[in-house]
PDB file of N, CA and C in Angstrom:
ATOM      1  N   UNK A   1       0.822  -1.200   0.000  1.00  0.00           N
ATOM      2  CA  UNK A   1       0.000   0.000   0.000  1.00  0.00           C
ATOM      3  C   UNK A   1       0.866   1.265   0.000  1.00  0.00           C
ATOM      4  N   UNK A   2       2.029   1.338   1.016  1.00  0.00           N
ATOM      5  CA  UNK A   2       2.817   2.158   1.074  1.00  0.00           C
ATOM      6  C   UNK A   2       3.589   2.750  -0.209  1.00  0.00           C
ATOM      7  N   UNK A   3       3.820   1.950  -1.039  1.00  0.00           N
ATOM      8  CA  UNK A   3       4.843   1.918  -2.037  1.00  0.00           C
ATOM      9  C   UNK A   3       3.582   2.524  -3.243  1.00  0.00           C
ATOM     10  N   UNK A   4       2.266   2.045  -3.313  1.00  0.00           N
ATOM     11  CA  UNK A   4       1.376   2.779  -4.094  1.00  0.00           C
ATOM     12  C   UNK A   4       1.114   3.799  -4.055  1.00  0.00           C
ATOM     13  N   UNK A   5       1.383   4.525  -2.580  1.00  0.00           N
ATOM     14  CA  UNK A   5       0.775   6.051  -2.577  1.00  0.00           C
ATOM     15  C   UNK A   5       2.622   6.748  -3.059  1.00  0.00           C
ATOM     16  N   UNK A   6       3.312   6.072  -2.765  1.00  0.00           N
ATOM     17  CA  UNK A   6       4.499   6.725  -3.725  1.00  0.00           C
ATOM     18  C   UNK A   6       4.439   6.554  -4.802  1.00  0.00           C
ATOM     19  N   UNK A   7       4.294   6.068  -5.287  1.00  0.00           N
ATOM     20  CA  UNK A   7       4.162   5.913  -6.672  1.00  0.00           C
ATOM     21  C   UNK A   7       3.244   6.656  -7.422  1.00  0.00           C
ATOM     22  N   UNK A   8       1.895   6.628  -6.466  1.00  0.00           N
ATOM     23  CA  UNK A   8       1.143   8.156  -7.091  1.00  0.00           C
ATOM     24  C   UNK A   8       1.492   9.364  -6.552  1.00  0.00           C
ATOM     25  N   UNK A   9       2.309   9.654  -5.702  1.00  0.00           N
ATOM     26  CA  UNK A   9       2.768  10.930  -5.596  1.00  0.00           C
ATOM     27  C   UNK A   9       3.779  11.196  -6.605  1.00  0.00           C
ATOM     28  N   UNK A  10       4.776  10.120  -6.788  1.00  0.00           N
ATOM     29  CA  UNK A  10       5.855  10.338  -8.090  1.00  0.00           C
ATOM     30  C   UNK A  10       5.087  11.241  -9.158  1.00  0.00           C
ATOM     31  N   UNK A  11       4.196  10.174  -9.649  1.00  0.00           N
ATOM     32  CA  UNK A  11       3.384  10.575 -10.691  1.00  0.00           C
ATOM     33  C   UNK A  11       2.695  11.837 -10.843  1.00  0.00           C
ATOM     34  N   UNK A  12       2.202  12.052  -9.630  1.00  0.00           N
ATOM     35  CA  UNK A  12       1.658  13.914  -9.535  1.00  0.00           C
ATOM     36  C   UNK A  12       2.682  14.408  -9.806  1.00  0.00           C
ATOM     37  N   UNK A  13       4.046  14.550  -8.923  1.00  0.00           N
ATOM     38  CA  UNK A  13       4.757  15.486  -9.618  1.00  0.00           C
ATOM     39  C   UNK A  13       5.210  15.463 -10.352  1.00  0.00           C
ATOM     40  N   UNK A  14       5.521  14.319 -11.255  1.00  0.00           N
ATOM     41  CA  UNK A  14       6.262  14.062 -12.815  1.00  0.00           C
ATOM     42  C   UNK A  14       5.521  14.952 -13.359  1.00  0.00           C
ATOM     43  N   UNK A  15       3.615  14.818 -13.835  1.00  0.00           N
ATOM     44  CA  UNK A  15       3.026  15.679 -14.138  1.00  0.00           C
ATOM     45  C   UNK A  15       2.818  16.808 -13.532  1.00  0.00           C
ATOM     46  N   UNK A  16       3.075  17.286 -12.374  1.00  0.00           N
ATOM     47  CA  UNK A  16       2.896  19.091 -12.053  1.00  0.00           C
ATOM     48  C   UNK A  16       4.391  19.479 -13.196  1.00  0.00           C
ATOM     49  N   UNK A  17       5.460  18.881 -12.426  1.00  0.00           N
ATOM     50  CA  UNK A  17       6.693  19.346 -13.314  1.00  0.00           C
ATOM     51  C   UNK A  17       6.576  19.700 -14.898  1.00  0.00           C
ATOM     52  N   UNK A  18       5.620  18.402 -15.508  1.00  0.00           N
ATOM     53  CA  UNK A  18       5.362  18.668 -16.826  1.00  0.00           C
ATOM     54  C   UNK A  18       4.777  20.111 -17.070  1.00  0.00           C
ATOM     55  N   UNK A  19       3.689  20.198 -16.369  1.00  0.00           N
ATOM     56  CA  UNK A  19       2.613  21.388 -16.731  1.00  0.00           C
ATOM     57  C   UNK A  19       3.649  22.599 -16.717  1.00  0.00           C
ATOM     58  N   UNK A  20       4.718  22.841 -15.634  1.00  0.00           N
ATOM     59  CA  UNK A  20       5.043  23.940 -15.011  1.00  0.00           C
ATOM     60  C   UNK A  20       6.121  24.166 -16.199  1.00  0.00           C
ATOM     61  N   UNK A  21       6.806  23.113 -16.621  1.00  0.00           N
ATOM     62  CA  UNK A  21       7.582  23.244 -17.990  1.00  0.00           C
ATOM     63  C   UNK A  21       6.714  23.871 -18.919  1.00  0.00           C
ATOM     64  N   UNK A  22       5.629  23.893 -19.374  1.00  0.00           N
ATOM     65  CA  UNK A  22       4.546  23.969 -20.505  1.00  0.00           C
ATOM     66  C   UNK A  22       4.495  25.368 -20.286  1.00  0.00           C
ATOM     67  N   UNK A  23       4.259  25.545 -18.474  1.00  0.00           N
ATOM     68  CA  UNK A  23       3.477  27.293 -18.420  1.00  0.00           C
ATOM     69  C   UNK A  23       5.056  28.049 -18.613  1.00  0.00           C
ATOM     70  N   UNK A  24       5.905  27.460 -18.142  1.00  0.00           N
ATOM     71  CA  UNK A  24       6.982  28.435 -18.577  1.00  0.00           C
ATOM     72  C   UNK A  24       7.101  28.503 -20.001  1.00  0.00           C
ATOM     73  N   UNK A  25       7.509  27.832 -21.225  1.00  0.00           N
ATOM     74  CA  UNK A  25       7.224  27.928 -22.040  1.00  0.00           C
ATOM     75  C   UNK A  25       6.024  29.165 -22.615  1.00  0.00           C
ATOM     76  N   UNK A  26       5.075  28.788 -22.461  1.00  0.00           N
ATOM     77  CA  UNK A  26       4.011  29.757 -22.600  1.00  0.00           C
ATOM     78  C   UNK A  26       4.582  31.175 -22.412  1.00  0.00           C
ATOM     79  N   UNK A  27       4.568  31.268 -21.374  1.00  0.00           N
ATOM     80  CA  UNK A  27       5.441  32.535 -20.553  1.00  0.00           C
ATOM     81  C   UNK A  27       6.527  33.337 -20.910  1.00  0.00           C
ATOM     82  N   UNK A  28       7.124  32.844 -20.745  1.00  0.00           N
ATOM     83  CA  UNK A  28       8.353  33.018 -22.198  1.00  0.00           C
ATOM     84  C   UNK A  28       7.938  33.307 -23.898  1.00  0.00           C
ATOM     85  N   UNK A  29       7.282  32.639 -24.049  1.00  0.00           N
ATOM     86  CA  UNK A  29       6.640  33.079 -25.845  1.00  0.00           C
ATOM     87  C   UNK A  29       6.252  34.607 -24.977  1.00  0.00           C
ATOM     88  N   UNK A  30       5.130  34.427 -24.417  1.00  0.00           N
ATOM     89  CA  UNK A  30       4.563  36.389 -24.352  1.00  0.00           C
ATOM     90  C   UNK A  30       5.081  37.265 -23.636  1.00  0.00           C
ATOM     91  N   UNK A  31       6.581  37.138 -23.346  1.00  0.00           N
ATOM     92  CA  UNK A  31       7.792  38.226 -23.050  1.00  0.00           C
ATOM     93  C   UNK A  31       6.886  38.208 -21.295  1.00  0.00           C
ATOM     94  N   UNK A  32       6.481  37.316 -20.649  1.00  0.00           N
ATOM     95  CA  UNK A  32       6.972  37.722 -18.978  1.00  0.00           C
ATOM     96  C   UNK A  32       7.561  37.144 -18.502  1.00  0.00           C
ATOM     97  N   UNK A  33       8.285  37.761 -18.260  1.00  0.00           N
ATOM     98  CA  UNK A  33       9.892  37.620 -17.404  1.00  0.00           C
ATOM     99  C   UNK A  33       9.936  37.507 -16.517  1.00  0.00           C
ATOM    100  N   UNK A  34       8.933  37.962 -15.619  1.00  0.00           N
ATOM    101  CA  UNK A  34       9.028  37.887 -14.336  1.00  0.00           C
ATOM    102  C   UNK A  34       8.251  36.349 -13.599  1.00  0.00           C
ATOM    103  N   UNK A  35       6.872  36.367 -14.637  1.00  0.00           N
ATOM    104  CA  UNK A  35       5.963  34.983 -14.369  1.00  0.00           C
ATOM    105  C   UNK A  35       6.888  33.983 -14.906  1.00  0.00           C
ATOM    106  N   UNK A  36       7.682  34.023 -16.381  1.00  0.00           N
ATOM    107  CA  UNK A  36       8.496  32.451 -16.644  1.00  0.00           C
ATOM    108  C   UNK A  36       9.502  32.198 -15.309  1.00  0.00           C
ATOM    109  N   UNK A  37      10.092  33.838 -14.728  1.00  0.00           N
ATOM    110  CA  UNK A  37      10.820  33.531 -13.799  1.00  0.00           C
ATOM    111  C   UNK A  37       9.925  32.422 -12.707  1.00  0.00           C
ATOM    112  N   UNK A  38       9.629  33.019 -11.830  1.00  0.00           N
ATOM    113  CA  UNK A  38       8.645  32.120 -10.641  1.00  0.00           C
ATOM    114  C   UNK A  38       7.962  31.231 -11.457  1.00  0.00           C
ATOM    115  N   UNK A  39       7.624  30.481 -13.016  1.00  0.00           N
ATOM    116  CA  UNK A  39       7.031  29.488 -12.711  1.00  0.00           C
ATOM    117  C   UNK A  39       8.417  28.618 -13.023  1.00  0.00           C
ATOM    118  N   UNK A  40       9.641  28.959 -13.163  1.00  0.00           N
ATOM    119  CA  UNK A  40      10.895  28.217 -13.339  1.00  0.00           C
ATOM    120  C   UNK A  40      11.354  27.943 -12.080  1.00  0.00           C
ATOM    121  N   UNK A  41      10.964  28.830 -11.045  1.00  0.00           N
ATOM    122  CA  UNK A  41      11.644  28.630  -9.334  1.00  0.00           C
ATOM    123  C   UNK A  41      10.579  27.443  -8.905  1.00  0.00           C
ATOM    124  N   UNK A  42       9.276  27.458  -9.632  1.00  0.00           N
ATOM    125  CA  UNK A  42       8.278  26.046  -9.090  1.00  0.00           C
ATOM    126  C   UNK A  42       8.627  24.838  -9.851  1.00  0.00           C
ATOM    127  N   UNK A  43       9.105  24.930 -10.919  1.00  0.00           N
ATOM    128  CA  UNK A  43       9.927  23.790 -11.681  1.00  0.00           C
ATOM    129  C   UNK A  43      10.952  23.092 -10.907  1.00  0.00           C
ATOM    130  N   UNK A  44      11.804  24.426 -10.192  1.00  0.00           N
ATOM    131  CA  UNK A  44      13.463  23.876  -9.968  1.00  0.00           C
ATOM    132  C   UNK A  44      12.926  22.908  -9.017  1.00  0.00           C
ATOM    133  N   UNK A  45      12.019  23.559  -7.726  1.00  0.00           N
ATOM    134  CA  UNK A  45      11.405  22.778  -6.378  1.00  0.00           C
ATOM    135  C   UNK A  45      10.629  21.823  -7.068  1.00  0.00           C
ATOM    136  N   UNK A  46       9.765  21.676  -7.809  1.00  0.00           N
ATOM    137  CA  UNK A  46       9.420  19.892  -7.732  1.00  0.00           C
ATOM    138  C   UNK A  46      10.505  19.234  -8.457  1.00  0.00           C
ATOM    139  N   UNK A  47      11.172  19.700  -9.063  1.00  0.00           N
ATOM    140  CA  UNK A  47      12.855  18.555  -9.403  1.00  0.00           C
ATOM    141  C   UNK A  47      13.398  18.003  -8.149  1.00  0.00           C
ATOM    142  N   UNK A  48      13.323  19.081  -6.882  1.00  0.00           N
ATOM    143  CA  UNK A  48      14.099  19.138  -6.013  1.00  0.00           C
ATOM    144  C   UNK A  48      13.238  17.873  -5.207  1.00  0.00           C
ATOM    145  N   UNK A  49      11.778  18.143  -5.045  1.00  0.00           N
ATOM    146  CA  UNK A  49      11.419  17.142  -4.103  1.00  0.00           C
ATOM    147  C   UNK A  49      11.323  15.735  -5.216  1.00  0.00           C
ATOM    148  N   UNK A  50      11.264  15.706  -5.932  1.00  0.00           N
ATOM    149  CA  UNK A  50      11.342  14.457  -6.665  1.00  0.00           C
ATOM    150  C   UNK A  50      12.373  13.655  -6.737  1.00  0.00           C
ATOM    151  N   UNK A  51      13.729  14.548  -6.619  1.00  0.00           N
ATOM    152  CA  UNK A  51      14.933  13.851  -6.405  1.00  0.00           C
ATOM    153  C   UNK A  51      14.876  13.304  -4.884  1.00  0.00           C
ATOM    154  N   UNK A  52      14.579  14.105  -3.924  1.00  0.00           N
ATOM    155  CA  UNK A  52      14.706  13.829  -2.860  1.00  0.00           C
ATOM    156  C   UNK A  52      15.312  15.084  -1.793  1.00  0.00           C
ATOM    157  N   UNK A  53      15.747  16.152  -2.862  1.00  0.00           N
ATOM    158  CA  UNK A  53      16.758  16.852  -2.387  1.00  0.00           C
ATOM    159  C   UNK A  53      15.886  17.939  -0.907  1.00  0.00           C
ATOM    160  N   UNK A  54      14.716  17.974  -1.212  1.00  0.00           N
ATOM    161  CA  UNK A  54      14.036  18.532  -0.518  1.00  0.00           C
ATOM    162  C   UNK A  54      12.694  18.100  -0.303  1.00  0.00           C
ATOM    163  N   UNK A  55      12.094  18.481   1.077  1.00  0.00           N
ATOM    164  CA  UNK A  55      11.242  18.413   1.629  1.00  0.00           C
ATOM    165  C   UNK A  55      10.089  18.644   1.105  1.00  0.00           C
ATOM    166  N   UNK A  56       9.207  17.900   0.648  1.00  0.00           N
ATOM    167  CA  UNK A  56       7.727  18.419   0.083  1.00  0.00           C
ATOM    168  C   UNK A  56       6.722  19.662   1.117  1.00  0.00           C
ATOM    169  N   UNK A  57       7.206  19.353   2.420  1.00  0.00           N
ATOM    170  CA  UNK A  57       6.236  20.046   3.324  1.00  0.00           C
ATOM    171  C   UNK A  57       7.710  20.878   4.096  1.00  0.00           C
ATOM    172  N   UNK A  58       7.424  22.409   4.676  1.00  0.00           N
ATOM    173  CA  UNK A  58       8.371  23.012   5.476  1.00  0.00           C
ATOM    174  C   UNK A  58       8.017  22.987   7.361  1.00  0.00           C
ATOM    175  N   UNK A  59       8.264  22.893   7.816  1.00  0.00           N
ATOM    176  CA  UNK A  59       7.168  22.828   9.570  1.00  0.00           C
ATOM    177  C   UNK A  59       6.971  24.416   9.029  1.00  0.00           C
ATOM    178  N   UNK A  60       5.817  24.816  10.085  1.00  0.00           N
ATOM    179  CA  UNK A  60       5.590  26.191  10.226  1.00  0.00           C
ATOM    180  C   UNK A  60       6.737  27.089  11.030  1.00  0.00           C
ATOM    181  N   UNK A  61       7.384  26.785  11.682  1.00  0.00           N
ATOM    182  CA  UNK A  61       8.197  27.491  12.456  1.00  0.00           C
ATOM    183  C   UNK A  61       9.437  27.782  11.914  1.00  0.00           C
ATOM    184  N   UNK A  62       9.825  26.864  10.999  1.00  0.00           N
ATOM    185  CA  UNK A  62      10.814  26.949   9.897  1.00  0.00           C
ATOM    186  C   UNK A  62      10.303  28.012   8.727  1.00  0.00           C
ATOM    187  N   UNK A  63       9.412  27.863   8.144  1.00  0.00           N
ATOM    188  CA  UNK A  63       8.862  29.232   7.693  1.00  0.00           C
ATOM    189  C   UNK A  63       8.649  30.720   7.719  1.00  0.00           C
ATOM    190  N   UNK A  64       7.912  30.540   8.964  1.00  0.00           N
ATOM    191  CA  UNK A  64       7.887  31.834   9.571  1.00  0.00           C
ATOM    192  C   UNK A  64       9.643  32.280   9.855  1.00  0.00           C
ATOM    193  N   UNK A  65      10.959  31.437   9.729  1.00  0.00           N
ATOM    194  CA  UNK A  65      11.483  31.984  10.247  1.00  0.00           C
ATOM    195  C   UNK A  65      12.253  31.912   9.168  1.00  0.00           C
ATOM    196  N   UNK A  66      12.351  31.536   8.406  1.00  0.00           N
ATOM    197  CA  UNK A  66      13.047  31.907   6.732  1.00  0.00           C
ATOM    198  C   UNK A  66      12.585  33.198   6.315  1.00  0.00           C
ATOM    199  N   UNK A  67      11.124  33.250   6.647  1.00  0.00           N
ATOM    200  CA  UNK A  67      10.965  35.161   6.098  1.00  0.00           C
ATOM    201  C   UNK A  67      11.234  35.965   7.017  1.00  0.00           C
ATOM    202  N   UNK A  68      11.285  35.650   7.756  1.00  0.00           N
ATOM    203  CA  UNK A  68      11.961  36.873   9.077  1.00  0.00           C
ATOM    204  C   UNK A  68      10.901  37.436   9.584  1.00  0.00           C
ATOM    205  N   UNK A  69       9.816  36.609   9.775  1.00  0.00           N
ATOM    206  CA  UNK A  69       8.777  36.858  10.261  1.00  0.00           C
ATOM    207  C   UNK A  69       8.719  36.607  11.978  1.00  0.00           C
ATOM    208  N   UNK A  70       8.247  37.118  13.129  1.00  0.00           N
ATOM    209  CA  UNK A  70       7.810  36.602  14.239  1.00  0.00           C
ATOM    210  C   UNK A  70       6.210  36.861  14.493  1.00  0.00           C
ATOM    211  N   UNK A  71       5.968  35.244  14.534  1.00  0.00           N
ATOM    212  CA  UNK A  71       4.002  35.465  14.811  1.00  0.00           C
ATOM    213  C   UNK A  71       4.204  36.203  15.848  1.00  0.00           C
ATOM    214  N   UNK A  72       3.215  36.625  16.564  1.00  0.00           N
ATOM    215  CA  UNK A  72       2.917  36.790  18.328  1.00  0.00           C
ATOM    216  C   UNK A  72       1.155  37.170  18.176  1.00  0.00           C
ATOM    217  N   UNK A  73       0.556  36.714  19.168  1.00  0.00           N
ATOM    218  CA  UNK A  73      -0.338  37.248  19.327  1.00  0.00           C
ATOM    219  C   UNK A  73      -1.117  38.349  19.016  1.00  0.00           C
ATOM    220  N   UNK A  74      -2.247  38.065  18.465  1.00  0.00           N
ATOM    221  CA  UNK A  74      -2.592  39.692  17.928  1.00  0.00           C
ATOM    222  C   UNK A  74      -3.414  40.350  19.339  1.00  0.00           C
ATOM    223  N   UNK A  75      -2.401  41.793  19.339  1.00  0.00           N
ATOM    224  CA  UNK A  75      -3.117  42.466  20.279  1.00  0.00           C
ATOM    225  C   UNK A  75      -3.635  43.933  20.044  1.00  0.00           C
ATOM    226  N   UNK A  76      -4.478  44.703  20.872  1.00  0.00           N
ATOM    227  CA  UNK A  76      -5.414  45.716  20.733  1.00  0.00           C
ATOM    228  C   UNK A  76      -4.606  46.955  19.994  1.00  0.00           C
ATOM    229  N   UNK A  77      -5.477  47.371  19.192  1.00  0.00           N
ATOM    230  CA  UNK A  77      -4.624  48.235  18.358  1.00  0.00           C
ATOM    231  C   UNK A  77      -5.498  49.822  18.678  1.00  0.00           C
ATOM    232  N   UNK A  78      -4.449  50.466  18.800  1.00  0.00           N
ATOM    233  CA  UNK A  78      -5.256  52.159  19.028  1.00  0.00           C
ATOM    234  C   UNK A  78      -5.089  52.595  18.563  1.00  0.00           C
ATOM    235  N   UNK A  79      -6.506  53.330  18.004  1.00  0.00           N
ATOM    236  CA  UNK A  79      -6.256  54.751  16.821  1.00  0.00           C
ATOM    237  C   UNK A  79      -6.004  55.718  17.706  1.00  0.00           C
ATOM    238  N   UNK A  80      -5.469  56.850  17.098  1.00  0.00           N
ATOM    239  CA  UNK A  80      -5.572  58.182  17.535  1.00  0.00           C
ATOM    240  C   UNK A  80      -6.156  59.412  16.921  1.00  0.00           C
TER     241      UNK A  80
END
């Protein structure tokens, strides 16, 4: 069973990878540079988790702390 749901996850991303090749393409024909860029940075990452090289999922705390973000509690805010 185990080895089937890998095998359909392979398969999703073989095909996301495909599509994301296609939209870059696309993207590239109508001069955006900026969208072929980012849909080429979503290409590089499912290569990456397909190889293995990376993590499909990030924890949240690892996140928040790659952007230099700190949650905290939301508290009372005053106008003046």
């Amino acid at each position: 069973m185990g080895q089937h749901l890998n095998r359909r996850r392979t398969d999703t991303l073989d095909y996301i990878q495909s599509m994301l090749g296609q939209l870059r393409t696309m993207a590239e024909a109508e001069r955006c540079d900026m969208l072929a860029y980012l849909i080429e940075m979503s290409y590089v990452e499912a290569s990456d988790i397909i190889r293995g090289d990376r993590p499909s999922r990030v924890r949240e705390d690892e996140r928040n702390h790659a952007a230099g973000v700190t949650l905290e509690a939301a508290g009372k805010i005053k106008f003046q």
